[in-house]
C-alpha atoms as a PDB file:
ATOM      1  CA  UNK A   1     -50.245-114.587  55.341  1.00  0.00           C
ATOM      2  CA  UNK A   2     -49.242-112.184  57.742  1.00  0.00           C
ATOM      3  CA  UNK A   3     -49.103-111.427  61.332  1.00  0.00           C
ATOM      4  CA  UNK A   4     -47.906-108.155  63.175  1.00  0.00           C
ATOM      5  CA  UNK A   5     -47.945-107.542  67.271  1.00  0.00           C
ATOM      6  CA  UNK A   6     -47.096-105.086  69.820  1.00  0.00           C
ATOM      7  CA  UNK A   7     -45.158-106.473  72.151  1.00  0.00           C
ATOM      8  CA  UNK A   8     -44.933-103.084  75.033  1.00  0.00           C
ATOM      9  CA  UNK A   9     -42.734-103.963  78.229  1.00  0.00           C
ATOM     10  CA  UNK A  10     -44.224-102.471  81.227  1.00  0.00           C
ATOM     11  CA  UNK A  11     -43.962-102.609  85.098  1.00  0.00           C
ATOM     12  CA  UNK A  12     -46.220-105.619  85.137  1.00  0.00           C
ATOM     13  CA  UNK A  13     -44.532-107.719  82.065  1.00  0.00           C
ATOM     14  CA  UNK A  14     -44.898-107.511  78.769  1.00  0.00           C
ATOM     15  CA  UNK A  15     -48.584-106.508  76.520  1.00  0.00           C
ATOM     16  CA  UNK A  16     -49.248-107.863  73.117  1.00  0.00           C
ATOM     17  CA  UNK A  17     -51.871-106.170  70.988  1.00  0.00           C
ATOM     18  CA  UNK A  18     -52.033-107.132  67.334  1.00  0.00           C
ATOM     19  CA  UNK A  19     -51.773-104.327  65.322  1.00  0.00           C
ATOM     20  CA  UNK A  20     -53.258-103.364  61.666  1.00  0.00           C
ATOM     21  CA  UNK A  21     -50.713-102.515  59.517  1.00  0.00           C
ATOM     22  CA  UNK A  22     -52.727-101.219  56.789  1.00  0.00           C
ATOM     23  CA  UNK A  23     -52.315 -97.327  57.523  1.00  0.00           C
ATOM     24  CA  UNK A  24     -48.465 -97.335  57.960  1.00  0.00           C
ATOM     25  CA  UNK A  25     -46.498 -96.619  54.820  1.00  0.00           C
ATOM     26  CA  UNK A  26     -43.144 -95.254  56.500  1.00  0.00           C
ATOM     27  CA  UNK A  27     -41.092 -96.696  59.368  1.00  0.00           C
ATOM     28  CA  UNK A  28     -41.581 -93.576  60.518  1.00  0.00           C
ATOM     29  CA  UNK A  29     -45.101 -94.465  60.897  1.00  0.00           C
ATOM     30  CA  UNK A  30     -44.507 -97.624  62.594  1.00  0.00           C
ATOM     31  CA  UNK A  31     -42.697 -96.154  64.987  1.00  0.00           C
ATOM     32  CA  UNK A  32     -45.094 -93.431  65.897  1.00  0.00           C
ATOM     33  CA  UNK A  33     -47.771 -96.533  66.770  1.00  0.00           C
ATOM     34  CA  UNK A  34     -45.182 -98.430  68.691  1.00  0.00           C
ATOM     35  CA  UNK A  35     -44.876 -95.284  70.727  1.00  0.00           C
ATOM     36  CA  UNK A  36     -48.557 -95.091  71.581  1.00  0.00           C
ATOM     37  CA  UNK A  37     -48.732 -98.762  73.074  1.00  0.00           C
ATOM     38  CA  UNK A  38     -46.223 -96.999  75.413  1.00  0.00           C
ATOM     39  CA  UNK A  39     -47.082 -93.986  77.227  1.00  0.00           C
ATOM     40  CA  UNK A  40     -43.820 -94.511  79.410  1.00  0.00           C
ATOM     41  CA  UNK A  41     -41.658 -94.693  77.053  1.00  0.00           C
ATOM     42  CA  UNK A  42     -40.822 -98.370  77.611  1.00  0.00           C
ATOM     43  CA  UNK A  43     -39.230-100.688  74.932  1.00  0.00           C
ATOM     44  CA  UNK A  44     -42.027-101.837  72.294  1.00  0.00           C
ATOM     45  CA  UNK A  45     -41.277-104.523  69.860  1.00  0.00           C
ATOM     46  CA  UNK A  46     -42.967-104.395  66.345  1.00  0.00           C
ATOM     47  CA  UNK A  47     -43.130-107.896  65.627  1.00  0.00           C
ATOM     48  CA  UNK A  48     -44.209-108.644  61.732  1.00  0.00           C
ATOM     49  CA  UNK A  49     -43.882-112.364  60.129  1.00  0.00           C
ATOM     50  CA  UNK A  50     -44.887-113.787  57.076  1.00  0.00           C
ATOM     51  CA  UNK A  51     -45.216-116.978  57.375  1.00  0.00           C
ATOM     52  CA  UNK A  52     -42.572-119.173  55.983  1.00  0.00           C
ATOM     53  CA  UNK A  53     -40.467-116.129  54.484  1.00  0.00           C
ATOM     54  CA  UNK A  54     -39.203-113.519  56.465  1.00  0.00           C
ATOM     55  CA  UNK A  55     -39.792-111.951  60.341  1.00  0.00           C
ATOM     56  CA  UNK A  56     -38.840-108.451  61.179  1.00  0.00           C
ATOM     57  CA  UNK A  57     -38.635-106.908  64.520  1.00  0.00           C
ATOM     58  CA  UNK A  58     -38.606-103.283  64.873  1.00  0.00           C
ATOM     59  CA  UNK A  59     -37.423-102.216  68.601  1.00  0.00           C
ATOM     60  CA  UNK A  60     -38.567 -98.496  69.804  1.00  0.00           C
ATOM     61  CA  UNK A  61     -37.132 -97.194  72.894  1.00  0.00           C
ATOM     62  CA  UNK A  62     -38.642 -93.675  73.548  1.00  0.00           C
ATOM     63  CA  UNK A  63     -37.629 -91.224  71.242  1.00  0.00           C
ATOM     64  CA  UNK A  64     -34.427 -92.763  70.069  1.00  0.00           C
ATOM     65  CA  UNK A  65     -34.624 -93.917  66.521  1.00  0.00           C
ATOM     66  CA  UNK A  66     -35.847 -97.657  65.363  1.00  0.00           C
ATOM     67  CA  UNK A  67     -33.827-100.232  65.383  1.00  0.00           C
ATOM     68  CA  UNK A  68     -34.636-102.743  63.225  1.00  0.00           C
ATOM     69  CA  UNK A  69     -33.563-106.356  62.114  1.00  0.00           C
ATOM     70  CA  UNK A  70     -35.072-107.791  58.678  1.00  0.00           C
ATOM     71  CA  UNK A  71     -34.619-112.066  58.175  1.00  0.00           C
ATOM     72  CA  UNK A  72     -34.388-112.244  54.561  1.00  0.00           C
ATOM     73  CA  UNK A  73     -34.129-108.358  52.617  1.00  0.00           C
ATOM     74  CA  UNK A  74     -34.901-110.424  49.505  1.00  0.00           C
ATOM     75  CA  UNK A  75     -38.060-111.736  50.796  1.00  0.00           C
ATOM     76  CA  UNK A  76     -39.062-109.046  52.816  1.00  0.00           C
ATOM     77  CA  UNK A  77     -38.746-106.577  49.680  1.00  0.00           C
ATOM     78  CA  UNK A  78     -41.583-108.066  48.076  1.00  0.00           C
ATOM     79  CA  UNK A  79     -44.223-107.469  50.685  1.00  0.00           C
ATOM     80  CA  UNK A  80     -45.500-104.286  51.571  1.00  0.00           C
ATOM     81  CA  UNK A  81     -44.891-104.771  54.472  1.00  0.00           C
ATOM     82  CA  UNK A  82     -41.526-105.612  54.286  1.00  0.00           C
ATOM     83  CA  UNK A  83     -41.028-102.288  52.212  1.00  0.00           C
ATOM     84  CA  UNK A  84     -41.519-100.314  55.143  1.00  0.00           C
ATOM     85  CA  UNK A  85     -38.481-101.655  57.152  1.00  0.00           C
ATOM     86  CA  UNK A  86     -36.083-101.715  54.162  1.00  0.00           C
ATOM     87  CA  UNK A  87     -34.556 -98.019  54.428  1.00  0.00           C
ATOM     88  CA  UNK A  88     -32.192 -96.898  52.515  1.00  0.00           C
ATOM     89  CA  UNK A  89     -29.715 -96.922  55.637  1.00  0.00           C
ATOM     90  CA  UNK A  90     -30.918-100.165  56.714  1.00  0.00           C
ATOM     91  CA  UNK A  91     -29.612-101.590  53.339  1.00  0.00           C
ATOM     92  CA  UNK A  92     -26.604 -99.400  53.454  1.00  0.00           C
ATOM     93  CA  UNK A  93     -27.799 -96.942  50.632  1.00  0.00           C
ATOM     94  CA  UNK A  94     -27.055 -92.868  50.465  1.00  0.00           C
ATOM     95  CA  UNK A  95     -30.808 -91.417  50.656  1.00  0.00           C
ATOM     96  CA  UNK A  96     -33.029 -91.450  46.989  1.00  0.00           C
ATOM     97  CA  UNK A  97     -29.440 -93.304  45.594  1.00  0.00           C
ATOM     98  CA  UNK A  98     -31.741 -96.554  44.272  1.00  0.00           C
ATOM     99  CA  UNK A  99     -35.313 -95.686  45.342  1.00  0.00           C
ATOM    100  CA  UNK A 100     -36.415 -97.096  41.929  1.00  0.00           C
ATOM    101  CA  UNK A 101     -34.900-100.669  43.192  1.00  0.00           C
ATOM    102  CA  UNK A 102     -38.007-101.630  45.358  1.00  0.00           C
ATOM    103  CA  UNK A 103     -40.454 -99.947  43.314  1.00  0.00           C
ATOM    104  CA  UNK A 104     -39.764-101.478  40.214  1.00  0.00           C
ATOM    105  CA  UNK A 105     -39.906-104.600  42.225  1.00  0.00           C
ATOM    106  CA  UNK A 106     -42.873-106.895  41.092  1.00  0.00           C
ATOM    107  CA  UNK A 107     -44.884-107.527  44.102  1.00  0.00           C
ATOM    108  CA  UNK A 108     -46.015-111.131  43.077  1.00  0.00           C
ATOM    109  CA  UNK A 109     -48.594-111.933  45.308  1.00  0.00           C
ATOM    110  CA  UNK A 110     -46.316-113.368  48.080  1.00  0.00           C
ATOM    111  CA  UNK A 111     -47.557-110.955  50.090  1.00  0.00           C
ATOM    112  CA  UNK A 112     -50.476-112.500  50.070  1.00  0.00           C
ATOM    113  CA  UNK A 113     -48.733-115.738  51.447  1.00  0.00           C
ATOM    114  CA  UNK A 114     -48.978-117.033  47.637  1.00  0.00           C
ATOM    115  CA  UNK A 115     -45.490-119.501  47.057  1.00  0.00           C
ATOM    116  CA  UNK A 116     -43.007-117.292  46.059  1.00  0.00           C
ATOM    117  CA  UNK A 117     -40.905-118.905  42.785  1.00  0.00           C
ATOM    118  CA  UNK A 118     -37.798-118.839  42.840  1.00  0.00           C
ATOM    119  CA  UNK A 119     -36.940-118.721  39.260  1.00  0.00           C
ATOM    120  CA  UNK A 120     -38.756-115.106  38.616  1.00  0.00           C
ATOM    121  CA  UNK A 121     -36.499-113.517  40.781  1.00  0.00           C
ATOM    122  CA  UNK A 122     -33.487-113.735  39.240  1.00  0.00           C
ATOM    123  CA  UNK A 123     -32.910-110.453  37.088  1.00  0.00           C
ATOM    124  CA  UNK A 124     -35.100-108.047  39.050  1.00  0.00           C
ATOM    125  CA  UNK A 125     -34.448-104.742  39.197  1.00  0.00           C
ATOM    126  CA  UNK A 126     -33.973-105.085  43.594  1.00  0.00           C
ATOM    127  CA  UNK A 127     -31.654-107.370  43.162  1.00  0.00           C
ATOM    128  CA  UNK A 128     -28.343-105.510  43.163  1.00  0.00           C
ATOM    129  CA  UNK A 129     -29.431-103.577  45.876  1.00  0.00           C
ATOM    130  CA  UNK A 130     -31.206-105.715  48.176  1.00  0.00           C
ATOM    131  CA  UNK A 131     -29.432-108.391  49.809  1.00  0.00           C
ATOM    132  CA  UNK A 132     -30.381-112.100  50.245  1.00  0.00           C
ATOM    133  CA  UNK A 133     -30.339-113.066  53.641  1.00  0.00           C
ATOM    134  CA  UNK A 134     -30.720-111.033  56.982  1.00  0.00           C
ATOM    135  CA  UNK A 135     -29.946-107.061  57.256  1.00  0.00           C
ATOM    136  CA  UNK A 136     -30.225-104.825  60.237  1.00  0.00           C
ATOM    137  CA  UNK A 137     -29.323-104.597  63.731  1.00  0.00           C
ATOM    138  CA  UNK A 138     -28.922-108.596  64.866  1.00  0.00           C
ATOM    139  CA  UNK A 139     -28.395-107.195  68.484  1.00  0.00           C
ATOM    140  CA  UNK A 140     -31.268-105.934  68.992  1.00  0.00           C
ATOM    141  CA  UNK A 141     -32.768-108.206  70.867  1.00  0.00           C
ATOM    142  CA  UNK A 142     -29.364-109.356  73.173  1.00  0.00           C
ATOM    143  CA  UNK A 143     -30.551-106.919  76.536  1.00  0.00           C
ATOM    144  CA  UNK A 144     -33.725-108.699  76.398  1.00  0.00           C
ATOM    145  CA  UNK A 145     -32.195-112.533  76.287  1.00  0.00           C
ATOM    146  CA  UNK A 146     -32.195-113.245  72.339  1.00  0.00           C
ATOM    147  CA  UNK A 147     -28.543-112.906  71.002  1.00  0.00           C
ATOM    148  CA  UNK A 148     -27.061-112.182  67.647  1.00  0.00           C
ATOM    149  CA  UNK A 149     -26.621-116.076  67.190  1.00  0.00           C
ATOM    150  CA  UNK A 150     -30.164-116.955  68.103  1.00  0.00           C
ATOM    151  CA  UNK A 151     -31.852-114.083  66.312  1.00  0.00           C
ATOM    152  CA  UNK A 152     -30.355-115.151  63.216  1.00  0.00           C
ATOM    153  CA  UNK A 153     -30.581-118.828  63.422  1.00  0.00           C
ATOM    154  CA  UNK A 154     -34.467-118.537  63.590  1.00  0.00           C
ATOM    155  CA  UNK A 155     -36.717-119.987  60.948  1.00  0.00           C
ATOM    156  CA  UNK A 156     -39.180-117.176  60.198  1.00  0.00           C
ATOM    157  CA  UNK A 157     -42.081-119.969  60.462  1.00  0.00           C
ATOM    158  CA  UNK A 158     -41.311-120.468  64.315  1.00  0.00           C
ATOM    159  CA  UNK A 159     -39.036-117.120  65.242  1.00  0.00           C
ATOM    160  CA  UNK A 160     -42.156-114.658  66.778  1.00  0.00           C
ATOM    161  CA  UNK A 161     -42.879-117.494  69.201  1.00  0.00           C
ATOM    162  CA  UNK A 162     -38.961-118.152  69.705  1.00  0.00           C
ATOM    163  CA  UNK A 163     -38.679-114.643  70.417  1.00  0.00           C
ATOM    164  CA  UNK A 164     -41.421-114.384  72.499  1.00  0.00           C
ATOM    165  CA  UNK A 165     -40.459-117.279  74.682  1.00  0.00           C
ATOM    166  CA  UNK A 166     -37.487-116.032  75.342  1.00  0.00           C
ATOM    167  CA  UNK A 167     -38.605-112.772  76.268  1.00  0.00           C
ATOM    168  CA  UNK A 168     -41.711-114.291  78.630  1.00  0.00           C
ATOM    169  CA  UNK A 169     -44.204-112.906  76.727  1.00  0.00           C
ATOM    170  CA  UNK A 170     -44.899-116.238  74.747  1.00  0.00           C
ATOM    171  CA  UNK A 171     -48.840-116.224  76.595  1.00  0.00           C
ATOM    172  CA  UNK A 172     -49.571-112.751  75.729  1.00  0.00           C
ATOM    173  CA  UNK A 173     -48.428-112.780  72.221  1.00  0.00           C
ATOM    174  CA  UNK A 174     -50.831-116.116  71.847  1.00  0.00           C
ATOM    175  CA  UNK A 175     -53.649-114.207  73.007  1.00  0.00           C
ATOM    176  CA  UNK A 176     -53.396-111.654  70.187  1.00  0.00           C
ATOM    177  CA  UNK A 177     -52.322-114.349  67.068  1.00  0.00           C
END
């Protein structure tokens, strides 16, 4: 099962609005709807878990580009959702070099929150290229009071509320869950 928020910083604190992630197929994407939950160009965190797998947080400030931190590559490569943060930079790839890799991955219904087995992932296609374990900017949360340490030490069952917490927004984001 999934979840995805808005979390937009403004004058008055922080606004959550859950956010239907159905239309987005780029990161590019994503970051154009983080953008509108902030007409002032304040910080706006994507926040996407699913549950008991992998969290991703996607930070926009303004026009600068996305930064991004993934929890497990492995896991979040076979979600769609998950797809969409996984650039080719993000995994350390030159552009189109292994765009095959997450294609030919066989989406196997964990997106759906289904138990994921183990054993059928072993010889994939992704696996070369996409890491087990977390990728992505780990400091992209440490302005805001969740360091590199913290970040990664999160279980991705309890880390949107961890995050959240520490950031003050844990009401607001439990108004929109």
């Amino acid at each position: 099962m999934y979840f995805a928020a808005l979390l937009a910083r403004t004058e008055d604190g922080w606004e959550a609005s859950d956010t239907e992630l159905d239309d987005v197929e780029t990161l590019s994407d994503l970051a154009d709807l983080a953008r509108e939950a902030s007409p002032e160009d304040d910080t706006v965190l994507v926040l996407i878990e699913q549950e008991d797998a992998w969290f991703g947080v996607v930070r926009v400030d303004g026009e600068d580009d996305p930064r991004i931190y993934v929890s497990d590559a492995a896991a979040a490569a076979r979600s769609s959702y998950g797809e969409i943060l996984l650039t080719d930079e993000l995994l350390g790839r030159e552009p189109g070099d292994d765009d095959a890799d997450l294609d030919s991955l066989d989406l196997d219904g964990t997106e759906d929150g289904e138990p994921e087995n183990d054993d059928d992932d072993e010889g994939t296609a992704g696996d070369s290229a996409v890491p087990h374990g977390p990728v992505g900017d780990s400091e992209v949360l440490d302005d805001l009071g969740v360091g590199e340490k913290e970040l990664r030490s999160l279980d991705a069952d309890e880390a949107l509320n961890a995050i959240a917490e520490a950031l003050g927004a844990s009401e607001v984001l439990e108004t929109v869950r």
